[in-house]
PDB file of N, CA and C in Angstrom:
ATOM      1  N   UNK A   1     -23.096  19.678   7.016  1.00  0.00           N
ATOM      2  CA  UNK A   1     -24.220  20.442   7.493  1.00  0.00           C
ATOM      3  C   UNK A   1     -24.622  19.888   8.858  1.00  0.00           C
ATOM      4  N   UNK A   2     -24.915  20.961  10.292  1.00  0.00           N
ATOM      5  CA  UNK A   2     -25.803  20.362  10.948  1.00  0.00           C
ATOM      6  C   UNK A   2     -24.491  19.805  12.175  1.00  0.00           C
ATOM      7  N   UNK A   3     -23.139  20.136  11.670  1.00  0.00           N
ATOM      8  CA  UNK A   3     -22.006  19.716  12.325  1.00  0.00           C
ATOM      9  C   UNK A   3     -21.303  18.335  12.103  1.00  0.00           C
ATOM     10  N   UNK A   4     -22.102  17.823  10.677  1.00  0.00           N
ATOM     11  CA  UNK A   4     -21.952  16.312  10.332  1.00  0.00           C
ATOM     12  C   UNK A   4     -20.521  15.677   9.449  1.00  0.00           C
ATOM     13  N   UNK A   5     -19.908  15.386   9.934  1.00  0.00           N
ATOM     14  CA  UNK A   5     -19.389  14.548   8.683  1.00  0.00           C
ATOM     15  C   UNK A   5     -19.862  13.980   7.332  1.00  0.00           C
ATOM     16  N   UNK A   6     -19.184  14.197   6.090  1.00  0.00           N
ATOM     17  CA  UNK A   6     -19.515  13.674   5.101  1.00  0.00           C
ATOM     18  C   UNK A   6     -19.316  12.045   5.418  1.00  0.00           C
ATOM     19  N   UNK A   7     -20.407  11.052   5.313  1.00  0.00           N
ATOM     20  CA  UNK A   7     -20.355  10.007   5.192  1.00  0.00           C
ATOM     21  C   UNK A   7     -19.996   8.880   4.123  1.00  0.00           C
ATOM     22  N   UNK A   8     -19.046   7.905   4.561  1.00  0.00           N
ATOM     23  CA  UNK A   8     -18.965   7.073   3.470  1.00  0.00           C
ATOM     24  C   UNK A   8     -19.795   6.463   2.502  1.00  0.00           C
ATOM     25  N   UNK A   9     -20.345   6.726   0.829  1.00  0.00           N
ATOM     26  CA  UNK A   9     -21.155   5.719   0.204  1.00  0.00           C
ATOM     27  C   UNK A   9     -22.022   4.997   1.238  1.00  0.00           C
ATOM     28  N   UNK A  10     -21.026   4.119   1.827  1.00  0.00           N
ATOM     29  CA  UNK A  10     -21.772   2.747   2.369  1.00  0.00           C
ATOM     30  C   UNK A  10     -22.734   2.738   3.385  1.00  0.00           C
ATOM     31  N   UNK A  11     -22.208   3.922   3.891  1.00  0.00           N
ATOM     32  CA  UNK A  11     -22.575   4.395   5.047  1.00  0.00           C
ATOM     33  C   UNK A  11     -24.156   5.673   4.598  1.00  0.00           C
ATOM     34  N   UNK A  12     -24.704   5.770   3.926  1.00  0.00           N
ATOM     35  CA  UNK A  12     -24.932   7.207   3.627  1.00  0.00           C
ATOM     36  C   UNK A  12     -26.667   6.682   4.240  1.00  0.00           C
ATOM     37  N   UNK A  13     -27.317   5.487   3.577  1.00  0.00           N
ATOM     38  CA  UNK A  13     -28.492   4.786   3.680  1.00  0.00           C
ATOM     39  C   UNK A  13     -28.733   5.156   5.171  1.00  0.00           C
ATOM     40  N   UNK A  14     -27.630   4.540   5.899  1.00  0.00           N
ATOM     41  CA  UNK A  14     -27.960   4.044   7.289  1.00  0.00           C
ATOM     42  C   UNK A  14     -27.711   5.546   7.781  1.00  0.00           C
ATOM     43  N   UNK A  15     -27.310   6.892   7.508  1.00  0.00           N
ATOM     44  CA  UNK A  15     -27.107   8.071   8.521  1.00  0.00           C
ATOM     45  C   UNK A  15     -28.020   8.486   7.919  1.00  0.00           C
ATOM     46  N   UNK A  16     -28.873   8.545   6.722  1.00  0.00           N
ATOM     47  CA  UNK A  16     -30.131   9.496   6.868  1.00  0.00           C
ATOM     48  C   UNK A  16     -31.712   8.468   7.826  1.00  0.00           C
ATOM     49  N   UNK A  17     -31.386   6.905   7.715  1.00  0.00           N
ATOM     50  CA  UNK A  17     -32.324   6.676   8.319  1.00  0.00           C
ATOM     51  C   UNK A  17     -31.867   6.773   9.723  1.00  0.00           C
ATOM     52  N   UNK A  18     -30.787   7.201  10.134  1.00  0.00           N
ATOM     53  CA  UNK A  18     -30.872   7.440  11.609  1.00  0.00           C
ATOM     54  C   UNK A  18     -30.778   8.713  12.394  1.00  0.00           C
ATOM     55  N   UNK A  19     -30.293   9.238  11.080  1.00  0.00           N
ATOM     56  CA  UNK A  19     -29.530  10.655  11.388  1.00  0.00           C
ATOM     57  C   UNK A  19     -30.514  11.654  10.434  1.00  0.00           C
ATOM     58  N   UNK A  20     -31.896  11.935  10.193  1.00  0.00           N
ATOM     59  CA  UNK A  20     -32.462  12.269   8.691  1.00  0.00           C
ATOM     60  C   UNK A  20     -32.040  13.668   8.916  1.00  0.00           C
ATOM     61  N   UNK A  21     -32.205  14.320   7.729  1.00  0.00           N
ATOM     62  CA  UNK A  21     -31.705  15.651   7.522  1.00  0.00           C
ATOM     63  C   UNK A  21     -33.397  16.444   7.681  1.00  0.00           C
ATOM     64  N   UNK A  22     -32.865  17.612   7.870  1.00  0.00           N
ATOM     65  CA  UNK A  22     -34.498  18.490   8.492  1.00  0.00           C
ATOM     66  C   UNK A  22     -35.835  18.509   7.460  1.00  0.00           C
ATOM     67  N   UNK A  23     -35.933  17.460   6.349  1.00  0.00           N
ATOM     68  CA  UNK A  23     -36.881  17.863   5.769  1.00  0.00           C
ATOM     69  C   UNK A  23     -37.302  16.756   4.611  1.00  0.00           C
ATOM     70  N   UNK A  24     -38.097  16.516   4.276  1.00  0.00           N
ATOM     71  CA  UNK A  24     -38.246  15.221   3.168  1.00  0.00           C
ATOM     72  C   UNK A  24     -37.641  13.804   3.448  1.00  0.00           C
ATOM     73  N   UNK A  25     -37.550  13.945   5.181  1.00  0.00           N
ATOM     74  CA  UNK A  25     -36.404  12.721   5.496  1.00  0.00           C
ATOM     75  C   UNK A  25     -37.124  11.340   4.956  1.00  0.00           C
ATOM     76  N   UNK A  26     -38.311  10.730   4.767  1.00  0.00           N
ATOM     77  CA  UNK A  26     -39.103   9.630   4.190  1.00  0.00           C
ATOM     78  C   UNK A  26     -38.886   9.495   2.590  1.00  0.00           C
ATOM     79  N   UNK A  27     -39.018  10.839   1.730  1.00  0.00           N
ATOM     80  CA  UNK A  27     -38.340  11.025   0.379  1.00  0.00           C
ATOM     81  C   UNK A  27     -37.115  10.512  -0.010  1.00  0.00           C
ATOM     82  N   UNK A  28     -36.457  11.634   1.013  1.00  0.00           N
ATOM     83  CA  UNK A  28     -34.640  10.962   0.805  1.00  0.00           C
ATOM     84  C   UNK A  28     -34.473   9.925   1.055  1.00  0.00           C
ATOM     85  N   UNK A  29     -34.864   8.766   1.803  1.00  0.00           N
ATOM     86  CA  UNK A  29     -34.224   7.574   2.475  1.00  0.00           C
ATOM     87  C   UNK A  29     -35.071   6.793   0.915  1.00  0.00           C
ATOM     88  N   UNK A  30     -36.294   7.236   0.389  1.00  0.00           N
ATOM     89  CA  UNK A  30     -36.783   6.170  -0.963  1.00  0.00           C
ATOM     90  C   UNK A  30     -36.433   6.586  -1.624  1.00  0.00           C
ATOM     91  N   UNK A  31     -35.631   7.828  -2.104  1.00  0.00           N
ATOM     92  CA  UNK A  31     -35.111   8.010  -3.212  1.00  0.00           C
ATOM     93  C   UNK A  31     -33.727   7.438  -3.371  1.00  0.00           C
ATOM     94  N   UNK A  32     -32.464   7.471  -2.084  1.00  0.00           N
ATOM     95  CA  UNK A  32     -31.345   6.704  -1.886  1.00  0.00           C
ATOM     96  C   UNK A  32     -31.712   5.214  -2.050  1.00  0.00           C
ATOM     97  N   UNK A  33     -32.959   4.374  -1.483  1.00  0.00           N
ATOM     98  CA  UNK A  33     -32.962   3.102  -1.741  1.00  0.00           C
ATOM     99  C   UNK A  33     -33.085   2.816  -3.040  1.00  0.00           C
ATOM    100  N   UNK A  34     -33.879   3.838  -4.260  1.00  0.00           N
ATOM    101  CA  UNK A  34     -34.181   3.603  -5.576  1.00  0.00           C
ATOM    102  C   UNK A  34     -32.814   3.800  -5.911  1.00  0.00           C
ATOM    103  N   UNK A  35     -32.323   4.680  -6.001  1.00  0.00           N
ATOM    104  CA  UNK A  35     -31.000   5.366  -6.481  1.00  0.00           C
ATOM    105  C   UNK A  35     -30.270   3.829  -6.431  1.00  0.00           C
ATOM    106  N   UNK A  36     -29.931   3.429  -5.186  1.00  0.00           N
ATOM    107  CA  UNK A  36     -28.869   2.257  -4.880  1.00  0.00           C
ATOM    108  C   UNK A  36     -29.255   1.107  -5.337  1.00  0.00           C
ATOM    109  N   UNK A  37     -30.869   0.478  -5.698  1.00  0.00           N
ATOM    110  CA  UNK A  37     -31.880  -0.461  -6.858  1.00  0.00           C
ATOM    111  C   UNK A  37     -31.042  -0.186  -7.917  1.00  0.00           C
ATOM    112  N   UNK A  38     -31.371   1.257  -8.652  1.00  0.00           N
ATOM    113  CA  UNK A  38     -31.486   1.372 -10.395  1.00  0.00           C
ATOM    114  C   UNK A  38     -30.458   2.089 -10.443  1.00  0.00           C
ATOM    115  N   UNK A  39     -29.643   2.785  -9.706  1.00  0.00           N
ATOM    116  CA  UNK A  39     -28.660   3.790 -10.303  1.00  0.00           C
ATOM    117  C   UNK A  39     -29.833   5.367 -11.199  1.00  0.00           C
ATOM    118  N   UNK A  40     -30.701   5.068 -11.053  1.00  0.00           N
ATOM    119  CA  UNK A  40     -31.458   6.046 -11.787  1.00  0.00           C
ATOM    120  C   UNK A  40     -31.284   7.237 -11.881  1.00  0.00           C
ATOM    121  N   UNK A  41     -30.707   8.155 -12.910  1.00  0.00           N
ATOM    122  CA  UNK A  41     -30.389   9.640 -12.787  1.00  0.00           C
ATOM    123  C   UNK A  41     -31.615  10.167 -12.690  1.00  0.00           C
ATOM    124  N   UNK A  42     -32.546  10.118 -13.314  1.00  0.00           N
ATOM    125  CA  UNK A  42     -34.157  11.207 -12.671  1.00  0.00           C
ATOM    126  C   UNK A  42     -33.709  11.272 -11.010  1.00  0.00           C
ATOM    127  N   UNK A  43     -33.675  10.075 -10.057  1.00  0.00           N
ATOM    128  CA  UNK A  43     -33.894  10.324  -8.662  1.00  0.00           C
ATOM    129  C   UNK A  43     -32.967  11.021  -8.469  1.00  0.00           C
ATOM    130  N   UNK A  44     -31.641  10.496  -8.451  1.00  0.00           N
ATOM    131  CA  UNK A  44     -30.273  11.192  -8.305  1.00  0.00           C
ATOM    132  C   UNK A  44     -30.563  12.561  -8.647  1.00  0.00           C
ATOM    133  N   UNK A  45     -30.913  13.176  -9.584  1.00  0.00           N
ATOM    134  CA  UNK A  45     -31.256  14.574  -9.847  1.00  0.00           C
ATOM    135  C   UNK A  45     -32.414  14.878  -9.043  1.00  0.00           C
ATOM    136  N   UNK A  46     -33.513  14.236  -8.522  1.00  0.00           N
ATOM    137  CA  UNK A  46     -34.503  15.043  -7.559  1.00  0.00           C
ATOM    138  C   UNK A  46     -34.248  14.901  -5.883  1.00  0.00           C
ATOM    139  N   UNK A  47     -33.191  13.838  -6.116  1.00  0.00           N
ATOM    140  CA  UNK A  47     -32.282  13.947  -4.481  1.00  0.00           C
ATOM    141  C   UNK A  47     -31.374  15.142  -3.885  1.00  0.00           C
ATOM    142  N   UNK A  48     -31.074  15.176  -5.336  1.00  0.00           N
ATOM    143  CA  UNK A  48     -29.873  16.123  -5.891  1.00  0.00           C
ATOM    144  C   UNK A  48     -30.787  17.746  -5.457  1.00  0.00           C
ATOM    145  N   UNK A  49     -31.756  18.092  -5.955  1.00  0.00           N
ATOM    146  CA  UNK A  49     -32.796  19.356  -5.612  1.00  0.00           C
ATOM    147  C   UNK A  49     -33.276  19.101  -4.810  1.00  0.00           C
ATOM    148  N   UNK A  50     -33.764  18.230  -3.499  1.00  0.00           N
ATOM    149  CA  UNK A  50     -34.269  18.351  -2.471  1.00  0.00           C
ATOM    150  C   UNK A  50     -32.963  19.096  -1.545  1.00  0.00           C
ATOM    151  N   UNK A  51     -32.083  18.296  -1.647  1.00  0.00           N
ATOM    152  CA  UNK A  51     -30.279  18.689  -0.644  1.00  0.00           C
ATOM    153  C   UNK A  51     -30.075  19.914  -1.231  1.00  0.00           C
ATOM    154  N   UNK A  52     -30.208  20.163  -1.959  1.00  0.00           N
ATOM    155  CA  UNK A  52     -29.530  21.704  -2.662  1.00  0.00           C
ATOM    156  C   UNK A  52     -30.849  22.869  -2.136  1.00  0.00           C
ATOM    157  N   UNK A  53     -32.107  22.477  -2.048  1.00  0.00           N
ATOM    158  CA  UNK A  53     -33.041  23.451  -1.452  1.00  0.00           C
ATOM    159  C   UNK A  53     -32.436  23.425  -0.299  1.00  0.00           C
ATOM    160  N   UNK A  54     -32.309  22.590   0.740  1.00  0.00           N
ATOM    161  CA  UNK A  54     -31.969  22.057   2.331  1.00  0.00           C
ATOM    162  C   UNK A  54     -30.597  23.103   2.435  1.00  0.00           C
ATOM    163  N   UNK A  55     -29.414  22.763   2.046  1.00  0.00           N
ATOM    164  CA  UNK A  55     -28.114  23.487   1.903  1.00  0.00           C
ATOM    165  C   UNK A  55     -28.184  24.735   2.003  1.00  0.00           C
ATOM    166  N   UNK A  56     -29.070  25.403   0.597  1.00  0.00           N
ATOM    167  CA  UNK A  56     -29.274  26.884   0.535  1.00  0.00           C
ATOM    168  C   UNK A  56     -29.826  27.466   1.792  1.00  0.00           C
ATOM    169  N   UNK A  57     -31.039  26.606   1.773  1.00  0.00           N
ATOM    170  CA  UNK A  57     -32.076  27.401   3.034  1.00  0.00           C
ATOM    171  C   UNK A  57     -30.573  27.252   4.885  1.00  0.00           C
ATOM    172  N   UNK A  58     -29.773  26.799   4.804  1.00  0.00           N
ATOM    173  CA  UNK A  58     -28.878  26.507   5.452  1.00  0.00           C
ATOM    174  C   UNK A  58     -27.531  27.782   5.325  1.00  0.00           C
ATOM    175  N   UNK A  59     -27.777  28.337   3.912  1.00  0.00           N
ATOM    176  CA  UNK A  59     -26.708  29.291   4.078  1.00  0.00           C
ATOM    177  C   UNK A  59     -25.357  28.599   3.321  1.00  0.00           C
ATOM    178  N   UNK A  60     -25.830  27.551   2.810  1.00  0.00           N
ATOM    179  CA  UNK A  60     -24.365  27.246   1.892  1.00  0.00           C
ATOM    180  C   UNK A  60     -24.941  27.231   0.371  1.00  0.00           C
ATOM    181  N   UNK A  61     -25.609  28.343   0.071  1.00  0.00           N
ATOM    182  CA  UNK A  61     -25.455  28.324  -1.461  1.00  0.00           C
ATOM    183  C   UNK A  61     -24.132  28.628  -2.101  1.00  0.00           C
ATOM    184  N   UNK A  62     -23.053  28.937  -1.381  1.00  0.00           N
ATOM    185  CA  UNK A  62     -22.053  28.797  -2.322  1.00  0.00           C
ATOM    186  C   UNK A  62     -21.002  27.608  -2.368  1.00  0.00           C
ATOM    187  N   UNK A  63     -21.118  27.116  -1.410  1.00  0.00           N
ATOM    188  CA  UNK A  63     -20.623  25.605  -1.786  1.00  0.00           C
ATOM    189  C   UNK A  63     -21.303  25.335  -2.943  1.00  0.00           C
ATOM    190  N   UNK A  64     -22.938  25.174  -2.896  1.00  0.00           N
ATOM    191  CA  UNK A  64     -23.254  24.694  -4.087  1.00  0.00           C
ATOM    192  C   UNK A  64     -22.809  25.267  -5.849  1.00  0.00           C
ATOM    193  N   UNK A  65     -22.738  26.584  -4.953  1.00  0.00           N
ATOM    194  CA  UNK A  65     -22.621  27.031  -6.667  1.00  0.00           C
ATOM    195  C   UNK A  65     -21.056  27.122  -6.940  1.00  0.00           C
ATOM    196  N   UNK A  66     -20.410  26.639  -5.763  1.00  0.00           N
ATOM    197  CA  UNK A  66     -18.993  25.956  -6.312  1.00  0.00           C
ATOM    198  C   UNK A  66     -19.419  25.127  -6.986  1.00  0.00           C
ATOM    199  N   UNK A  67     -19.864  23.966  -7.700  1.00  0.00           N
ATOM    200  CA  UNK A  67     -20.034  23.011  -7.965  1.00  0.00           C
ATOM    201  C   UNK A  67     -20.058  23.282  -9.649  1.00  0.00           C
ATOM    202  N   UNK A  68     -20.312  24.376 -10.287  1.00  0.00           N
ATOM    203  CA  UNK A  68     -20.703  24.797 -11.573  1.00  0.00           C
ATOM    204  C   UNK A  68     -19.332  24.826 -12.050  1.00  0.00           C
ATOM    205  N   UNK A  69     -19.634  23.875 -13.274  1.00  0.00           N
ATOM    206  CA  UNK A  69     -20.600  24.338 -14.259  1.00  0.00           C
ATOM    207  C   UNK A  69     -21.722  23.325 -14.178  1.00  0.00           C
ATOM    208  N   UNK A  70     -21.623  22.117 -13.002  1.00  0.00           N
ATOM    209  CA  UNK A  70     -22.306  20.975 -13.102  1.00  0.00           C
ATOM    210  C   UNK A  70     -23.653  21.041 -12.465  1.00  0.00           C
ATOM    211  N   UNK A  71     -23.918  22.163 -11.910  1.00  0.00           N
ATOM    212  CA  UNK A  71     -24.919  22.215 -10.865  1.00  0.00           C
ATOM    213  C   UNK A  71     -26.227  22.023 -11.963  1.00  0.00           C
ATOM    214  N   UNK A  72     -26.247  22.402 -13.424  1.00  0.00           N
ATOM    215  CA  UNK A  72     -27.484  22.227 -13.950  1.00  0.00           C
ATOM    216  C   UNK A  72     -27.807  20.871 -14.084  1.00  0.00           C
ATOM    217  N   UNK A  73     -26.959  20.081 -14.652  1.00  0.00           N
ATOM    218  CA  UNK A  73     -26.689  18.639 -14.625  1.00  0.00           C
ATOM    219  C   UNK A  73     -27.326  18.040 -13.375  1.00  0.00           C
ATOM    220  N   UNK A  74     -26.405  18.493 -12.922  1.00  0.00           N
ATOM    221  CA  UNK A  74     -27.179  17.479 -11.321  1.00  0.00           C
ATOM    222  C   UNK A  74     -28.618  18.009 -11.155  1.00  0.00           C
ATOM    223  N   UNK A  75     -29.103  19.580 -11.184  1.00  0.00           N
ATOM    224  CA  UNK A  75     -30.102  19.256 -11.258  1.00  0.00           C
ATOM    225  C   UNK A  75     -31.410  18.964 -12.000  1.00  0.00           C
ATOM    226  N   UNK A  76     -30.748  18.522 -13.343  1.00  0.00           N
ATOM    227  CA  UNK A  76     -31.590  17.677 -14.120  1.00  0.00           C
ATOM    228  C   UNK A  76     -32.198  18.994 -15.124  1.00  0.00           C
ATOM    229  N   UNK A  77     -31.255  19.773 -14.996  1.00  0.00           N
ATOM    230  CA  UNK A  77     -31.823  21.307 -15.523  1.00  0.00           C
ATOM    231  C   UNK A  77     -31.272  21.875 -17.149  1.00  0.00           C
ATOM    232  N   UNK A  78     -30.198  21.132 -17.114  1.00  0.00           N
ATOM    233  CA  UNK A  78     -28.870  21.238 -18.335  1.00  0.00           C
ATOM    234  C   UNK A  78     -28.551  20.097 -18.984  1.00  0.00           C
TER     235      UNK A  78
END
């Protein structure tokens, strides 16, 4: 999105705090630091629905809904 490369894992922390994506960028960067703390699926799933609102409103809802049958899963919905 945005003309970006998918970033490595390692790499992902350091391109939204430098690089933030158009919206919840303070959210995403504490929800990736919790995520990378606890492994926690609640965040992972509300990280997971912030990027998937962002994407759509972007015009790639069907990448996302490539993603099914998992898309409920991820978003904490199924």
């Amino acid at each position: 999105m945005n003309g970006r490369v998918r970033p490595y894992n390692k790499w992902l922390e350091w391109e939204l705090a430098e690089h933030p994506l158009p919206a919840s960028n303070s959210l995403q960067l504490a929800l990736v630091e919790r995520i990378a703390r606890t492994g926690e699926l609640a965040a992972q799933q509300e990280l997971f629905r912030d990027v998937e609102r962002i994407a759509r409103n972007a015009g790639l809802g069907a990448v996302v809904d490539g993603w099914e049958p998992d898309v409920a899963f991820l978003r904490g919905t199924g």
